[in-house]
C-alpha atoms as a PDB file:
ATOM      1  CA  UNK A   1     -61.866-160.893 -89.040  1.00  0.00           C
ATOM      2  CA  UNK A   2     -58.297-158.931 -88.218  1.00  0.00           C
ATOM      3  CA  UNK A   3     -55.922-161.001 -87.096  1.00  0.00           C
ATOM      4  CA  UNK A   4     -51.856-160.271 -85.876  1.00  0.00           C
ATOM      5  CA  UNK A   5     -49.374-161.874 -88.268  1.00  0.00           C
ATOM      6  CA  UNK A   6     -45.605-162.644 -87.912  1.00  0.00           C
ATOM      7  CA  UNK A   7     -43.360-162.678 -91.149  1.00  0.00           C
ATOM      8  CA  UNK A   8     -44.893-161.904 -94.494  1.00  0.00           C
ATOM      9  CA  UNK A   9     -48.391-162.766 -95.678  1.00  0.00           C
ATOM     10  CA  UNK A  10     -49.528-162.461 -99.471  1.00  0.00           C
ATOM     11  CA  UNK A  11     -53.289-162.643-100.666  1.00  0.00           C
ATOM     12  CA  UNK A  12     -54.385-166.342-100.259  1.00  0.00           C
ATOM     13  CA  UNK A  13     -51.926-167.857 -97.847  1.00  0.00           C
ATOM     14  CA  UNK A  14     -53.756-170.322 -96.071  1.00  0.00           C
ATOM     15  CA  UNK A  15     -52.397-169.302 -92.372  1.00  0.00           C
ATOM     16  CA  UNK A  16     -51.884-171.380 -88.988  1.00  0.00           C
ATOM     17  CA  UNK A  17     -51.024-170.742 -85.242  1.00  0.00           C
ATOM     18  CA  UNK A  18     -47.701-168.803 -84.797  1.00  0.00           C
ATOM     19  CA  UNK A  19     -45.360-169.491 -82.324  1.00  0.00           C
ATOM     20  CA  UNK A  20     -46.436-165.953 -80.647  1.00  0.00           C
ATOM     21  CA  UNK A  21     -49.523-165.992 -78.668  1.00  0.00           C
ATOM     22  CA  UNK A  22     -51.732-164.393 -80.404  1.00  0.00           C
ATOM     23  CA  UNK A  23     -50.601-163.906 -83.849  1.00  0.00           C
ATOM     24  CA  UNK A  24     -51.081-166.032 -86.372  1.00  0.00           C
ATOM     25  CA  UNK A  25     -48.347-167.005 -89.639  1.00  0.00           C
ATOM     26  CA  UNK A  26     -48.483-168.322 -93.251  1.00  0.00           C
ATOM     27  CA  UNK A  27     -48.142-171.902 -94.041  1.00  0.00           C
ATOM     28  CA  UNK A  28     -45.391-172.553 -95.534  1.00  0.00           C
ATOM     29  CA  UNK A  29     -45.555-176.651 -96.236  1.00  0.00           C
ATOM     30  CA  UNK A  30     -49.337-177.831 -96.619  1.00  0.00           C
ATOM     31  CA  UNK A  31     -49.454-180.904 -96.072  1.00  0.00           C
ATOM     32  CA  UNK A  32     -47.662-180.793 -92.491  1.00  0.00           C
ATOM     33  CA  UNK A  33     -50.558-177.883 -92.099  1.00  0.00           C
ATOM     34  CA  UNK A  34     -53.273-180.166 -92.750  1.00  0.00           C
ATOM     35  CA  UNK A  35     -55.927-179.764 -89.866  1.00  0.00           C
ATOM     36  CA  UNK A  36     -53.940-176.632 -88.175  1.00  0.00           C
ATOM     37  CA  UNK A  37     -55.120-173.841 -90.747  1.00  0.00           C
ATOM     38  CA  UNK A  38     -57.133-171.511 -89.426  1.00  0.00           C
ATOM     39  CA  UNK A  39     -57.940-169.049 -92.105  1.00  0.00           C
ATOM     40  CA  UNK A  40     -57.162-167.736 -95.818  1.00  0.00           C
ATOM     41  CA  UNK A  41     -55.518-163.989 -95.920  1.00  0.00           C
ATOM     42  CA  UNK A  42     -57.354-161.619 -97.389  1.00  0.00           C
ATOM     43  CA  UNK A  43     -54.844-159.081 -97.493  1.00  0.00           C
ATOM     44  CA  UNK A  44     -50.996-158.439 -97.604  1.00  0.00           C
ATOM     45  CA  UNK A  45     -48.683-157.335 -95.079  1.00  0.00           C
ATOM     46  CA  UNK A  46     -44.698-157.643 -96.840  1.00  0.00           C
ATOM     47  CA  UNK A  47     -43.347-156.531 -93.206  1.00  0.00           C
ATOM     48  CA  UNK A  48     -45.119-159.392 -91.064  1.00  0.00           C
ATOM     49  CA  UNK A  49     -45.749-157.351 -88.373  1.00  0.00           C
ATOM     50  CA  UNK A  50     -49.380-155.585 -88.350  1.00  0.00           C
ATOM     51  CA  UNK A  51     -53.268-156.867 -88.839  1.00  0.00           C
ATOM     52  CA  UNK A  52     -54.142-158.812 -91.719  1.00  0.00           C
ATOM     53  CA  UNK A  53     -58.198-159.415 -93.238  1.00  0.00           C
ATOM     54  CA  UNK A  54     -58.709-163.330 -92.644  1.00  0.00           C
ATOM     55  CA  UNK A  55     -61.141-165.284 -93.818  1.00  0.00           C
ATOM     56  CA  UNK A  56     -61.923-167.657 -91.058  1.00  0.00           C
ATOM     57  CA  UNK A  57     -62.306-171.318 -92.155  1.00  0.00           C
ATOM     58  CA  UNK A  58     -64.355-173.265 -89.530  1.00  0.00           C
ATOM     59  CA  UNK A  59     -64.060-177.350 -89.033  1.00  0.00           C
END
């Protein structure tokens, strides 16, 4: 699925709620993400502010 990102996403960030309703970021520290990811990118975005292919990982 598309999803809204905030700050730059590469191929295979594991990504987690953003502050932003709606949007979603990349982890940056995994083990304080553990439990909170929601999905691995699929794509790129370098600007961190458009849509972004996620793979949705469900618990």
């Amino acid at each position: 699925m598309y999803v809204k990102v905030t700050g730059p996403v590469e191929v295979g960030d594991l990504l987690t709620t953003s502050n932003e309703p709606g949007r979603a970021m990349a982890v940056k520290n995994r083990r304080k993400a553990f439990g909170a990811v929601i999905g691995k990118a699929l794509e790129s975005d370098a600007d961190g502010d458009g849509l972004v292919l996620m793979l949705v990982q469900p618990r």
